[in-house]
C-alpha atoms as a PDB file:
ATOM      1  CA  UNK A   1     -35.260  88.042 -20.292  1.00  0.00           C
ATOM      2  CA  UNK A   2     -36.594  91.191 -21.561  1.00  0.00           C
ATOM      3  CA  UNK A   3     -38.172  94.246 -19.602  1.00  0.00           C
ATOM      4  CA  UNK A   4     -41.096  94.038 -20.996  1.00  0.00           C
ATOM      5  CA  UNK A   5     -41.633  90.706 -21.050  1.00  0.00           C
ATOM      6  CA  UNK A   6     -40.757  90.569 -16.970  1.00  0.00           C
ATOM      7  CA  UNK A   7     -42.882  93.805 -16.142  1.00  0.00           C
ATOM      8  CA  UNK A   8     -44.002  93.960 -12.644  1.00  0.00           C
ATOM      9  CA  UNK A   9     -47.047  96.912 -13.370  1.00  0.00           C
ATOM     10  CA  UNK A  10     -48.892  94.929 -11.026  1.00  0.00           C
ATOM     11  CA  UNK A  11     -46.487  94.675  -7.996  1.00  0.00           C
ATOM     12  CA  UNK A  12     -47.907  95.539  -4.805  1.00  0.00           C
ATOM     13  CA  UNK A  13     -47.339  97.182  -1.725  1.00  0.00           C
ATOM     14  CA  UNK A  14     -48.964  95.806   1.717  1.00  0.00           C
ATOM     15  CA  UNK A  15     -49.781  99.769   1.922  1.00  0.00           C
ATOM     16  CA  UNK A  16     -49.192 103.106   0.460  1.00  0.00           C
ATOM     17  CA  UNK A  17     -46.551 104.177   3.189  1.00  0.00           C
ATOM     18  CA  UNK A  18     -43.072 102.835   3.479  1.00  0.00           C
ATOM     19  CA  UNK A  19     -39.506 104.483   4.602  1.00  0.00           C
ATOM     20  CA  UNK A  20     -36.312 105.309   3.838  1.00  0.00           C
ATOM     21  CA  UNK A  21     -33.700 104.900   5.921  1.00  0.00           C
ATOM     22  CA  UNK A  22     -29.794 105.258   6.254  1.00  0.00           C
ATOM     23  CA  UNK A  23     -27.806 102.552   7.654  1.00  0.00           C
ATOM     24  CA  UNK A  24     -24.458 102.894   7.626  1.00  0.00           C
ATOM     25  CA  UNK A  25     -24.038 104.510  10.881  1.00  0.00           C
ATOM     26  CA  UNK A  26     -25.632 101.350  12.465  1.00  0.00           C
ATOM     27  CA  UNK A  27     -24.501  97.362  12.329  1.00  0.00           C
ATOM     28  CA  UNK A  28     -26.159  95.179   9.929  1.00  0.00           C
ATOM     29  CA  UNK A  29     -27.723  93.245  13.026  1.00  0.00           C
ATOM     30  CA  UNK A  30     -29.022  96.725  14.528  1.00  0.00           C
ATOM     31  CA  UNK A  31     -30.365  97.184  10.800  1.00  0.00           C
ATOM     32  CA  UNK A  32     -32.369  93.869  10.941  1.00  0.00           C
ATOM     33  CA  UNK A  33     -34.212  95.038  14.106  1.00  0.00           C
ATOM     34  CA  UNK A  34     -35.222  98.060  12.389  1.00  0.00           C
ATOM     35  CA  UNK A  35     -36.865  96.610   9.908  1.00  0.00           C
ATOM     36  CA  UNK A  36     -38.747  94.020  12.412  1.00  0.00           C
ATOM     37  CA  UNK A  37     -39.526  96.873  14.082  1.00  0.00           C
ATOM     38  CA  UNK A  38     -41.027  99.241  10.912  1.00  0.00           C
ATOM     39  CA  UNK A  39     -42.621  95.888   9.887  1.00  0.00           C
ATOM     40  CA  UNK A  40     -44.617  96.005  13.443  1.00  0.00           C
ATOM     41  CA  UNK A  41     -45.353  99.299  12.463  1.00  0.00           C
ATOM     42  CA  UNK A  42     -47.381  98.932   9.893  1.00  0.00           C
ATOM     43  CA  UNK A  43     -45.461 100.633   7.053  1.00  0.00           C
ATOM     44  CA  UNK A  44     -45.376  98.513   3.423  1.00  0.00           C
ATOM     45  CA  UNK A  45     -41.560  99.211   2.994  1.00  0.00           C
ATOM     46  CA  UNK A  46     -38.374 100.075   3.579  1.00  0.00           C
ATOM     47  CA  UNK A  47     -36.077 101.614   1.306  1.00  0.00           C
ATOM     48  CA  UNK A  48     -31.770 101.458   1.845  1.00  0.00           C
ATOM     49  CA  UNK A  49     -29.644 104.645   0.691  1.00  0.00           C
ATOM     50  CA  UNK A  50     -26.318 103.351  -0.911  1.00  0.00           C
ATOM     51  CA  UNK A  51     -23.805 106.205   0.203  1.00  0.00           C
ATOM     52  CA  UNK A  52     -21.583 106.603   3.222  1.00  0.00           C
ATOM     53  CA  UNK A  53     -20.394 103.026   2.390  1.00  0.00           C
ATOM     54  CA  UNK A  54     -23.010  99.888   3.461  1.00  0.00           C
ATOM     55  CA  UNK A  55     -23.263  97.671   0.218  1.00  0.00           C
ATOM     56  CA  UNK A  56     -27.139  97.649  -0.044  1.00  0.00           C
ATOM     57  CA  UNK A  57     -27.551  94.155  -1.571  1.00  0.00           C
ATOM     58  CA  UNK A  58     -26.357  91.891   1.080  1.00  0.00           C
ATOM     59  CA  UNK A  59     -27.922  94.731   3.442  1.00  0.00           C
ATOM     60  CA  UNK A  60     -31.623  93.915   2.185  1.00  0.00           C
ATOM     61  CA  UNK A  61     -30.904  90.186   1.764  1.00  0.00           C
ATOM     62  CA  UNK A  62     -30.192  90.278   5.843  1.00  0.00           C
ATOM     63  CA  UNK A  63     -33.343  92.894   6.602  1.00  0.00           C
ATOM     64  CA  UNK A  64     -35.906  90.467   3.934  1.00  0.00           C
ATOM     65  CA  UNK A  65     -34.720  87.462   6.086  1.00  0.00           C
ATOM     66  CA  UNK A  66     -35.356  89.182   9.145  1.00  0.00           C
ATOM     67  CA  UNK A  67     -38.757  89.644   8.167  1.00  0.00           C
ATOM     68  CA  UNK A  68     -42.145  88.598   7.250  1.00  0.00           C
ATOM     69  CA  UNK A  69     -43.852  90.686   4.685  1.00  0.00           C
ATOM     70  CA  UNK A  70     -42.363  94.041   4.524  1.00  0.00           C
ATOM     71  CA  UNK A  71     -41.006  94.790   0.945  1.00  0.00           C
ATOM     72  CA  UNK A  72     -37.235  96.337   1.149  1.00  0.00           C
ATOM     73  CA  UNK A  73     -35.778  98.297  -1.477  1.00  0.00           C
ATOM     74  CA  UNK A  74     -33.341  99.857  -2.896  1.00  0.00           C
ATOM     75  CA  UNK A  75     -33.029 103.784  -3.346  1.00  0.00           C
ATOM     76  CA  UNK A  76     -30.385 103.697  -4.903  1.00  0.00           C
ATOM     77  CA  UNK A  77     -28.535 101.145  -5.824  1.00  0.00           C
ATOM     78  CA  UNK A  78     -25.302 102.704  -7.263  1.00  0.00           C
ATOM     79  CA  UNK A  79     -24.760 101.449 -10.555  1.00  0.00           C
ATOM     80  CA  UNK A  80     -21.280 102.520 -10.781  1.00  0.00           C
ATOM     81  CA  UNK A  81     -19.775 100.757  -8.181  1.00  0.00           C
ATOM     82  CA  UNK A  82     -21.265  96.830  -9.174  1.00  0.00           C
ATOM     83  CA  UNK A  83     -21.103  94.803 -12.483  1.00  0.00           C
ATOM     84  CA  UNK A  84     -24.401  94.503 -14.448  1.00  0.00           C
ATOM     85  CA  UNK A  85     -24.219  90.981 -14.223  1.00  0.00           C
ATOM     86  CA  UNK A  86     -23.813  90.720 -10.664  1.00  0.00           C
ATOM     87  CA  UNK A  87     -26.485  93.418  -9.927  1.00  0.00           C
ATOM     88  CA  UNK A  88     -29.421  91.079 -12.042  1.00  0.00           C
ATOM     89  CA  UNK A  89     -28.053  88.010 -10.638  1.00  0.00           C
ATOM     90  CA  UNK A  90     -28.146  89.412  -7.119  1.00  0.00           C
ATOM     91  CA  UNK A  91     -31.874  90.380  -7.908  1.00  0.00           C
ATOM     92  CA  UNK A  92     -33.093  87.739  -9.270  1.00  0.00           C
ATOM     93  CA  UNK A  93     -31.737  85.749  -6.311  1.00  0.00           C
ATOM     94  CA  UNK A  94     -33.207  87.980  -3.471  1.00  0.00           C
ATOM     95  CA  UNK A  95     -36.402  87.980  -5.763  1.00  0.00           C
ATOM     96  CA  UNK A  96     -36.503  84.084  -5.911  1.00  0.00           C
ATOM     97  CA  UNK A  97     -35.660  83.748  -2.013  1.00  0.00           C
ATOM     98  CA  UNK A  98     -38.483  86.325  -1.130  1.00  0.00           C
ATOM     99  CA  UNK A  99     -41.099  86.347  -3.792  1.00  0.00           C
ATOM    100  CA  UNK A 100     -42.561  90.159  -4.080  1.00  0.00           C
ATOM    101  CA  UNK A 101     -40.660  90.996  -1.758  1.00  0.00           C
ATOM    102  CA  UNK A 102     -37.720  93.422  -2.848  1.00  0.00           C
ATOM    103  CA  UNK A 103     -37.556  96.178  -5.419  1.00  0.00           C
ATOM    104  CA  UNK A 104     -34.808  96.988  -7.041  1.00  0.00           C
ATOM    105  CA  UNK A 105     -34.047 100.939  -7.079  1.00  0.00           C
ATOM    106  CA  UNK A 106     -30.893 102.120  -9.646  1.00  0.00           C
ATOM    107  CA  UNK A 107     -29.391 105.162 -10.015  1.00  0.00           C
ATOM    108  CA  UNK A 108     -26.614 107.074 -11.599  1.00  0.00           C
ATOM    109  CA  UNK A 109     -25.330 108.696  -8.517  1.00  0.00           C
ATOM    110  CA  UNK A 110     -23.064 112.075  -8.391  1.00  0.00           C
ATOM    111  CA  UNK A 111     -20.161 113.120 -10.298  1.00  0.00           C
ATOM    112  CA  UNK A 112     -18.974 114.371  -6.770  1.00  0.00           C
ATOM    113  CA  UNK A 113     -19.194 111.015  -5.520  1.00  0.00           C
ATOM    114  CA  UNK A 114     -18.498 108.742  -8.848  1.00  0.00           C
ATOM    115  CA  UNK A 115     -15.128 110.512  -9.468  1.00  0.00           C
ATOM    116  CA  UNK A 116     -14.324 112.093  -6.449  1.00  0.00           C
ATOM    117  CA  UNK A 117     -14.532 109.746  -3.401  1.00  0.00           C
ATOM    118  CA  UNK A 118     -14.665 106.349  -5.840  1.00  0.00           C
ATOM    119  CA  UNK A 119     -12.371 107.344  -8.796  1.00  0.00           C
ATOM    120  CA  UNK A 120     -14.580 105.977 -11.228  1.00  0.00           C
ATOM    121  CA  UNK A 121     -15.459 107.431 -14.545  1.00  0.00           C
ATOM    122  CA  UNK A 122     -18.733 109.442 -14.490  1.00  0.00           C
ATOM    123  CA  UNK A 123     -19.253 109.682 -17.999  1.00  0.00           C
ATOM    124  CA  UNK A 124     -23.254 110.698 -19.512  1.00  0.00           C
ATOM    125  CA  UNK A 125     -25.521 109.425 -17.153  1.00  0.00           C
ATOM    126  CA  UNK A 126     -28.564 108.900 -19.787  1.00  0.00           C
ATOM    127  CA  UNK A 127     -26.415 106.629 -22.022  1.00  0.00           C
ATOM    128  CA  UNK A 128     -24.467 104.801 -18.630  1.00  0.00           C
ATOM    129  CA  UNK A 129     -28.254 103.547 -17.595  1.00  0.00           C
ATOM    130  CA  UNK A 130     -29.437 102.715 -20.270  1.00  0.00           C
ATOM    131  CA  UNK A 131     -26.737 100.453 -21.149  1.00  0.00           C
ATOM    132  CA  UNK A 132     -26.666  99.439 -17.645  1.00  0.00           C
ATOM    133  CA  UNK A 133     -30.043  98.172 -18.521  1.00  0.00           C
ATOM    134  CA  UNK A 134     -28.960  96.442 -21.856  1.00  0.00           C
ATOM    135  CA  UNK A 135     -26.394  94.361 -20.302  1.00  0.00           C
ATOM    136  CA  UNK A 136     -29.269  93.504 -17.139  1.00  0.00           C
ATOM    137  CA  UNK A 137     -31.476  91.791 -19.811  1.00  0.00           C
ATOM    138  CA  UNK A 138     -28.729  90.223 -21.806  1.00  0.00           C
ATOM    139  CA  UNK A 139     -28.236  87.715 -18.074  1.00  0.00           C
ATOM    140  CA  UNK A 140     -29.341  84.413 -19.440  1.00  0.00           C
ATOM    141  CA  UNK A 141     -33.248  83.465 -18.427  1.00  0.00           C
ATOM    142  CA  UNK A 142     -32.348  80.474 -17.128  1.00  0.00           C
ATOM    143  CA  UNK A 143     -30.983  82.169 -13.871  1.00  0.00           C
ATOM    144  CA  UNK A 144     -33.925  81.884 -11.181  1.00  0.00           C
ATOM    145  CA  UNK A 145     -35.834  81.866 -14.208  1.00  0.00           C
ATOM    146  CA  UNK A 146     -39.116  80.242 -11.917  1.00  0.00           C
ATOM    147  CA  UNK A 147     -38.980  83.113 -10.300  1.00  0.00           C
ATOM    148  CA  UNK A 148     -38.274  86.191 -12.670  1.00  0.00           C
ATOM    149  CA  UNK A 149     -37.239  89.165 -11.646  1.00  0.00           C
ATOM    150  CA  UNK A 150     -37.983  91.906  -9.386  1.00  0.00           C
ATOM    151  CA  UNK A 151     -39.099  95.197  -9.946  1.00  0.00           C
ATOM    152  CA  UNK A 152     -36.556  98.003 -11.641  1.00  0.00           C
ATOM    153  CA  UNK A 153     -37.228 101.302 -10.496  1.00  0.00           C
ATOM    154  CA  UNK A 154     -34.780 104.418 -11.602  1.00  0.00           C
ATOM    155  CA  UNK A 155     -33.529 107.660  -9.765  1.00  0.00           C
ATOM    156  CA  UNK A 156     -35.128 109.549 -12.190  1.00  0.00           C
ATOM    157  CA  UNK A 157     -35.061 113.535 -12.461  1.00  0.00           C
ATOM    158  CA  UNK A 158     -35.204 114.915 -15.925  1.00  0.00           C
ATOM    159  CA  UNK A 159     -37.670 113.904 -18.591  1.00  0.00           C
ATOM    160  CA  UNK A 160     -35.508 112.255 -21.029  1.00  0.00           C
ATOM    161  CA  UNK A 161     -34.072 109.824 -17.371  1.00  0.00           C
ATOM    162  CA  UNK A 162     -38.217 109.548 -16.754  1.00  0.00           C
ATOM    163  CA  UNK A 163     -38.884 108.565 -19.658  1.00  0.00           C
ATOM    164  CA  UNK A 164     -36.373 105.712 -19.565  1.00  0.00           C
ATOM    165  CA  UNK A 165     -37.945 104.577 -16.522  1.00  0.00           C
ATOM    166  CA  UNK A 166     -41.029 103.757 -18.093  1.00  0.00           C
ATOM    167  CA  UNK A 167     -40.355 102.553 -21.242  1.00  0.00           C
ATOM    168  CA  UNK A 168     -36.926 100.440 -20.193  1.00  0.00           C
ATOM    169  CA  UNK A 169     -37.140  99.851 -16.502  1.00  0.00           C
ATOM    170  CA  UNK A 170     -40.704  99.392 -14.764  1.00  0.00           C
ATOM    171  CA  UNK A 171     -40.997 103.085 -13.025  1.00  0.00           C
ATOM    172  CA  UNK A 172     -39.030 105.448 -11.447  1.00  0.00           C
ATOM    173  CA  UNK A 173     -38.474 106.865  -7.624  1.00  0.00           C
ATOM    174  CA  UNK A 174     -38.728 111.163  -7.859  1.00  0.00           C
ATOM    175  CA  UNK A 175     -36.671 111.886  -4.847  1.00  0.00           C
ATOM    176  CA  UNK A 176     -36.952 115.804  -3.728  1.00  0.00           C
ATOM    177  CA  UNK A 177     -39.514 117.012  -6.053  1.00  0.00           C
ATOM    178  CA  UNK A 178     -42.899 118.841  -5.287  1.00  0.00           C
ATOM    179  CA  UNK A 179     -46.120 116.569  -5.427  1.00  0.00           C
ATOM    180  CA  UNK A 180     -46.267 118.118  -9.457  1.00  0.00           C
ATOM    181  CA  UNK A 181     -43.066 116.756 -10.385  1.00  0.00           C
ATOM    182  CA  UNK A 182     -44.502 113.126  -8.956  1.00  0.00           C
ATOM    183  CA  UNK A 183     -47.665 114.128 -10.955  1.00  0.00           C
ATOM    184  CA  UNK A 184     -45.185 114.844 -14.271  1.00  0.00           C
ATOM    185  CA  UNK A 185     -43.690 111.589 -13.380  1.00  0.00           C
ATOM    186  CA  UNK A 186     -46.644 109.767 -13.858  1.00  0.00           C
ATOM    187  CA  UNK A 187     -47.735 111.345 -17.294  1.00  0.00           C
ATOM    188  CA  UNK A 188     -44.410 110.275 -18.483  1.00  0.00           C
ATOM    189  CA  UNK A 189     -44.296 106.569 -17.677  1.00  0.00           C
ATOM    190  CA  UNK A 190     -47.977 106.303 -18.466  1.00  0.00           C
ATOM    191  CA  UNK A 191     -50.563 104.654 -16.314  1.00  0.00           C
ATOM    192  CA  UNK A 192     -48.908 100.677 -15.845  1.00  0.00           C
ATOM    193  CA  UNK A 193     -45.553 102.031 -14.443  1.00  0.00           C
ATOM    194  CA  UNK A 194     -44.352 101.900 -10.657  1.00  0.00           C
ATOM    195  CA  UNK A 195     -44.053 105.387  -9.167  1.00  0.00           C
ATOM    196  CA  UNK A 196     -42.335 105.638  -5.654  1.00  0.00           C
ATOM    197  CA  UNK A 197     -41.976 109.138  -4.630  1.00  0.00           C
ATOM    198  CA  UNK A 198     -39.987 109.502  -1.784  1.00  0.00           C
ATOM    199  CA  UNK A 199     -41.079 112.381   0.869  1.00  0.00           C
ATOM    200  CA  UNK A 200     -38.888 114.369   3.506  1.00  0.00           C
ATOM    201  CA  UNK A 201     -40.851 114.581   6.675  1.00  0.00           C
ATOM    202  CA  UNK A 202     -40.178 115.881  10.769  1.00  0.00           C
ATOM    203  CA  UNK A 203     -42.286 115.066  13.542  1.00  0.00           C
ATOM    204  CA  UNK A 204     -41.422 117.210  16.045  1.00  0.00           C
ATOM    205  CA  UNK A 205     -43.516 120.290  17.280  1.00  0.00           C
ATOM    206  CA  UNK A 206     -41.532 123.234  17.287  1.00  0.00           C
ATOM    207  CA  UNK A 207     -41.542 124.783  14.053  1.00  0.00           C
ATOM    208  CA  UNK A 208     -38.372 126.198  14.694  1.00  0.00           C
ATOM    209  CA  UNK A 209     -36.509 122.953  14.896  1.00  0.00           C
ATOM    210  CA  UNK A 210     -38.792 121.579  12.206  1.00  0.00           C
ATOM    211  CA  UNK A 211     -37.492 123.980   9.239  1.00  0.00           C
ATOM    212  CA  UNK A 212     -33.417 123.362  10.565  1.00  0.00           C
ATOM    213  CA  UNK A 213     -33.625 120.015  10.055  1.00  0.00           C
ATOM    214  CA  UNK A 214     -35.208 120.341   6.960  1.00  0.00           C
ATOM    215  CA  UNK A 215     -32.322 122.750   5.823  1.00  0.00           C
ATOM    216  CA  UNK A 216     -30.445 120.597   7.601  1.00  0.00           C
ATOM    217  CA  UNK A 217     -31.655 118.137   4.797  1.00  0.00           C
ATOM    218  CA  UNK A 218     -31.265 119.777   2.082  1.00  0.00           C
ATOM    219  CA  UNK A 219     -27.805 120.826   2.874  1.00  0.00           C
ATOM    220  CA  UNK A 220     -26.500 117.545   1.736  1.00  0.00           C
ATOM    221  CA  UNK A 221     -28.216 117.981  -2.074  1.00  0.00           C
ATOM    222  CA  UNK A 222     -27.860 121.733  -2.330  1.00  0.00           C
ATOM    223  CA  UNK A 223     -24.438 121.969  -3.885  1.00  0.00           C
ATOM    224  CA  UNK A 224     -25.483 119.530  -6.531  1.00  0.00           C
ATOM    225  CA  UNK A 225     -26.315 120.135 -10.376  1.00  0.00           C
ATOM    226  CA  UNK A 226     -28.663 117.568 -10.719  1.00  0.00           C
ATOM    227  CA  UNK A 227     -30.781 118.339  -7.642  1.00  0.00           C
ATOM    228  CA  UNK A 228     -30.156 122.429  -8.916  1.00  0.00           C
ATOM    229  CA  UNK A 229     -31.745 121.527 -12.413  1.00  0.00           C
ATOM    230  CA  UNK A 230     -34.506 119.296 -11.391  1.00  0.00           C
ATOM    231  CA  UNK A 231     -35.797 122.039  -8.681  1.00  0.00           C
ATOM    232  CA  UNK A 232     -35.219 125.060 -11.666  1.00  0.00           C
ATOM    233  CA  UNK A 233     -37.590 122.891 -13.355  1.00  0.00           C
ATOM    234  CA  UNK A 234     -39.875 122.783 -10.759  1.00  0.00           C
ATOM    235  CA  UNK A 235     -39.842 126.726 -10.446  1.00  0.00           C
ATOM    236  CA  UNK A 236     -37.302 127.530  -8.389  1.00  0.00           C
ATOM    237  CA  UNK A 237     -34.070 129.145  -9.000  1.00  0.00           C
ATOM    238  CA  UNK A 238     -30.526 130.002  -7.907  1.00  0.00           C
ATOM    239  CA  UNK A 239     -31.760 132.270  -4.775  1.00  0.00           C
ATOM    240  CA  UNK A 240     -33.003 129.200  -3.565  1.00  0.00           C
ATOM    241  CA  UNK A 241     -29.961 127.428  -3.723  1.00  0.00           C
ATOM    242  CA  UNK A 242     -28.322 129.027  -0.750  1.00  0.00           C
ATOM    243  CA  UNK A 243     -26.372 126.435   1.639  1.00  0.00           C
ATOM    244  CA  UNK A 244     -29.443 124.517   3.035  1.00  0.00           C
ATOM    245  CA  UNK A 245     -31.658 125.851   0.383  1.00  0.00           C
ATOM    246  CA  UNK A 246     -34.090 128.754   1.252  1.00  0.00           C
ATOM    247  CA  UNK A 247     -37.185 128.963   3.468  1.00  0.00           C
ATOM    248  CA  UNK A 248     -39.298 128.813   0.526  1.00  0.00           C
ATOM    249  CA  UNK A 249     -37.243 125.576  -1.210  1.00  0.00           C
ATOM    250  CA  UNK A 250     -37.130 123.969   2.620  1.00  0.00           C
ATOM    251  CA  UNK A 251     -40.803 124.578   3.471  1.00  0.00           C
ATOM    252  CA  UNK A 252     -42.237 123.022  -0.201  1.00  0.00           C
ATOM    253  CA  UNK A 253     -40.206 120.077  -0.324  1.00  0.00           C
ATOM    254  CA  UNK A 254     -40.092 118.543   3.109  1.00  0.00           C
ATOM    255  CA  UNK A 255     -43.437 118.182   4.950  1.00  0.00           C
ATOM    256  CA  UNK A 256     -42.754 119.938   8.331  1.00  0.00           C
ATOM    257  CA  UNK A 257     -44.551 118.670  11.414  1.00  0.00           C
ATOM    258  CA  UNK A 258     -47.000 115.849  12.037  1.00  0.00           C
ATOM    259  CA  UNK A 259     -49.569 117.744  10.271  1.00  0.00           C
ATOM    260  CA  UNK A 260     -47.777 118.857   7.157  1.00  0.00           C
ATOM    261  CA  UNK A 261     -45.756 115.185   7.049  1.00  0.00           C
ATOM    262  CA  UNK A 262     -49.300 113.402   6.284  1.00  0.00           C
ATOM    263  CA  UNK A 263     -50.350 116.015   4.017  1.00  0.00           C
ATOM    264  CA  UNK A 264     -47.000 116.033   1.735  1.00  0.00           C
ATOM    265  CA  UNK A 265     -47.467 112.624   1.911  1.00  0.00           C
ATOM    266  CA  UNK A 266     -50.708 112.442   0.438  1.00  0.00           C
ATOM    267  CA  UNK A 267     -50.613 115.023  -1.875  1.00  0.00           C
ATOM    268  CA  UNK A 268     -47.983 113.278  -3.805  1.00  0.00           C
ATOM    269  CA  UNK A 269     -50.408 109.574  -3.557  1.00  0.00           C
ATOM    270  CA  UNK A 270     -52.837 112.363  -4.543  1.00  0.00           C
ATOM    271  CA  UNK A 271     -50.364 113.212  -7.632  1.00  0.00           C
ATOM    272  CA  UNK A 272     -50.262 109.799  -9.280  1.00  0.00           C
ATOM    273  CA  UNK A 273     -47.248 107.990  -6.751  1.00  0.00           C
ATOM    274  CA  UNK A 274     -48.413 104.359  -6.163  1.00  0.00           C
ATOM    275  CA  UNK A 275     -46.528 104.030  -3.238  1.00  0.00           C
ATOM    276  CA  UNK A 276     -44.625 107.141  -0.843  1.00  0.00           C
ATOM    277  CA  UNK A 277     -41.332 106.621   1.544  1.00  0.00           C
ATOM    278  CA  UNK A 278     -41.299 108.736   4.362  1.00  0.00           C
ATOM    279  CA  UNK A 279     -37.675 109.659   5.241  1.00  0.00           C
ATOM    280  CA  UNK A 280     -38.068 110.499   8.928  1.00  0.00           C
ATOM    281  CA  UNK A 281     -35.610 113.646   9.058  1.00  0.00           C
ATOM    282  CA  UNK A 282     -33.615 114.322  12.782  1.00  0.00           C
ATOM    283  CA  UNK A 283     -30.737 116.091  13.738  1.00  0.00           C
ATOM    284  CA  UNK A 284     -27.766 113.752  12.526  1.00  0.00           C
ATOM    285  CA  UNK A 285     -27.794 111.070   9.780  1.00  0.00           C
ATOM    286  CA  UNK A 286     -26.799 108.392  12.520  1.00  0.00           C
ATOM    287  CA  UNK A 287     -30.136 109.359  14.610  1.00  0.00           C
ATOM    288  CA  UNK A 288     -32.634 106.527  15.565  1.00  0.00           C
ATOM    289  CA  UNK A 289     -35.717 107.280  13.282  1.00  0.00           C
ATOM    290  CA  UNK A 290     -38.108 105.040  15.287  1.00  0.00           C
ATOM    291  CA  UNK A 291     -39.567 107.719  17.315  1.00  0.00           C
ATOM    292  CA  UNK A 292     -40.751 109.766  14.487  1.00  0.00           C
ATOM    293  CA  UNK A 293     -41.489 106.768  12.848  1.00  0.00           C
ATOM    294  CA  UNK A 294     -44.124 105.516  15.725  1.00  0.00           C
ATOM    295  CA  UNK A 295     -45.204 109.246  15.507  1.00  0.00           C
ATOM    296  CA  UNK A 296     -45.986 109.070  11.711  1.00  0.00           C
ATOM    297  CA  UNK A 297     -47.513 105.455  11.769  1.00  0.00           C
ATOM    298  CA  UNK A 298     -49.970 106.831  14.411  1.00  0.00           C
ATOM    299  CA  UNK A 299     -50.513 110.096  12.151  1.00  0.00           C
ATOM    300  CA  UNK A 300     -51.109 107.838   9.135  1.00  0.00           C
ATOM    301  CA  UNK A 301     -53.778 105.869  10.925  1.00  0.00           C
ATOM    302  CA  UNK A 302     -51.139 102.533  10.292  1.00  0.00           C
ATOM    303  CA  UNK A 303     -51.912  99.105  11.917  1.00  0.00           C
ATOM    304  CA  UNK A 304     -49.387  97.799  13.822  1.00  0.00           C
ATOM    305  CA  UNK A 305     -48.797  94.081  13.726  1.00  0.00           C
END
């Protein structure tokens, strides 16, 4: 089963807003309620980090059968720490059980996290996807073949990873980038490609409290090269990279308060993303996002079902 020949250009989200949010700190049965509950919301998605430790495969196949109609996905998927094999099979399986109903987000990860905490060989990420990819499509068709296969979005930063994206995989997912990064995104894959941007945002009021978390935020990424590149090639540079990342870095890539959370938000639908995840941003990873996630849908003008 080739890319091309199982492209999903056409896939569709129930809206233009979903989320993105971290699970590990909560039990796979609290995780199932959450997504009930941003399903009631209104919001077209909800997107699973693979980090701290939750295995995010058996993680959305519990949150899909939770649920009705809200798409779950994965951002990302680390493909380091799973088989090829096993990842397509997986997909196609969660793809067959809930028809249009999961994406399928892959990344390269961090040397930092490949070959420190894992012990796994990091090797050249470009050339590690890409035959990641090749061994995805060499799965025989006749697995779930009725139902084909979900959606493969990368973790894509640099133009030569982009352009992969498009031309292997069906689009990519820009994750800390400025609304013209999503924008370059798009004139890379070209116009049938999926682009899921993924957006920073706080809720609160206090503006104060607003830019900490956002450093806060950025605190975790800061120390890495691949975040350091993609931002130099977005214009900023190494005064920006300060623990937490400047004002100026903090301010442009998180959209701070309810106001500046819708407007980030559209100005990177604005920039050519088909769909944005809103990752609701508080003062520990473990902290219940539903709050500023009932804020936003109300900001966003979401129906609640």
């Amino acid at each position: 089963m080739s890319a091309e020949a199982a492209r999903r250009s056409n896939f569709k989200f129930a809206t233009q807003f979903g989320t993105m949010c971290v699970l590990d700190f909560i039990s796979t049965p609290a995780a199932c309620q959450l997504a009930r509950d941003v399903e009631a919301l209104g919001f077209g998605s909800i997107f699973l980090p693979e980090g701290a430790g939750k295995e995010s495969f058996s993680q959305a196949a519990a949150m899909l059968s939770a649920t009705d109609r809200i798409v779950v996905g994965t951002a990302i998927a680390n493909i380091h720490i799973r088989d090829a094999v096993a990842a397509e099979a997986a997909a196609r399986a969660l793809h067959a059980m809930y028809p249009d109903r999961f994406v399928l987000g892959l990344g390269v990860s961090h040397p930092q996290q490949v070959e420190g905490r894992l012990s796994l060989n990091y090797g050249k990420p470009l050339s590690a996807m890409r035959s990641y990819l090749e061994r995805m499509d060499a799965v025989p068709s006749f697995i779930d073949e009725e139902a084909g296969r979900p959606p493969r979005l990368l973790a894509a930063l640099g133009p030569k990873m982009i352009e992969l994206s498009g031309r292997v995989a069906d689009g990519a997912i820009p994750y800390l980038v400025l609304p013209e990064q999503t924008a370059h995104t798009r004139e890379i894959v070209g116009p049938d490609a999926l682009v899921v941007s993924e957006v920073g945002v706080t809720l609160g009021d206090d503006a104060a409290t607003n830019l900490r978390r956002s450093h806060a935020h950025l605190s975790v990424y800061d120390g890495l090269e691949n975040y350091r590149a993609s931002w130099r090639r977005q214009g900023f540079d190494d005064t920006d990279f300060v623990p937490g990342g400047s004002d100026r870095l903090a301010e442009a890539l998180v959209g701070l308060g309810p106001d500046g959370a819708k407007a980030a938000l559209d100005a990177h639908l604005d920039a050519g993303a088909d769909h944005v995840i809103a990752q609701v941003l508080g003062d520990e990873l473990a902290s219940d996002p539903r709050p500023g996630l009932e804020r936003l849908a109300a900001v966003l003008g979401l129906s609640a079902r």
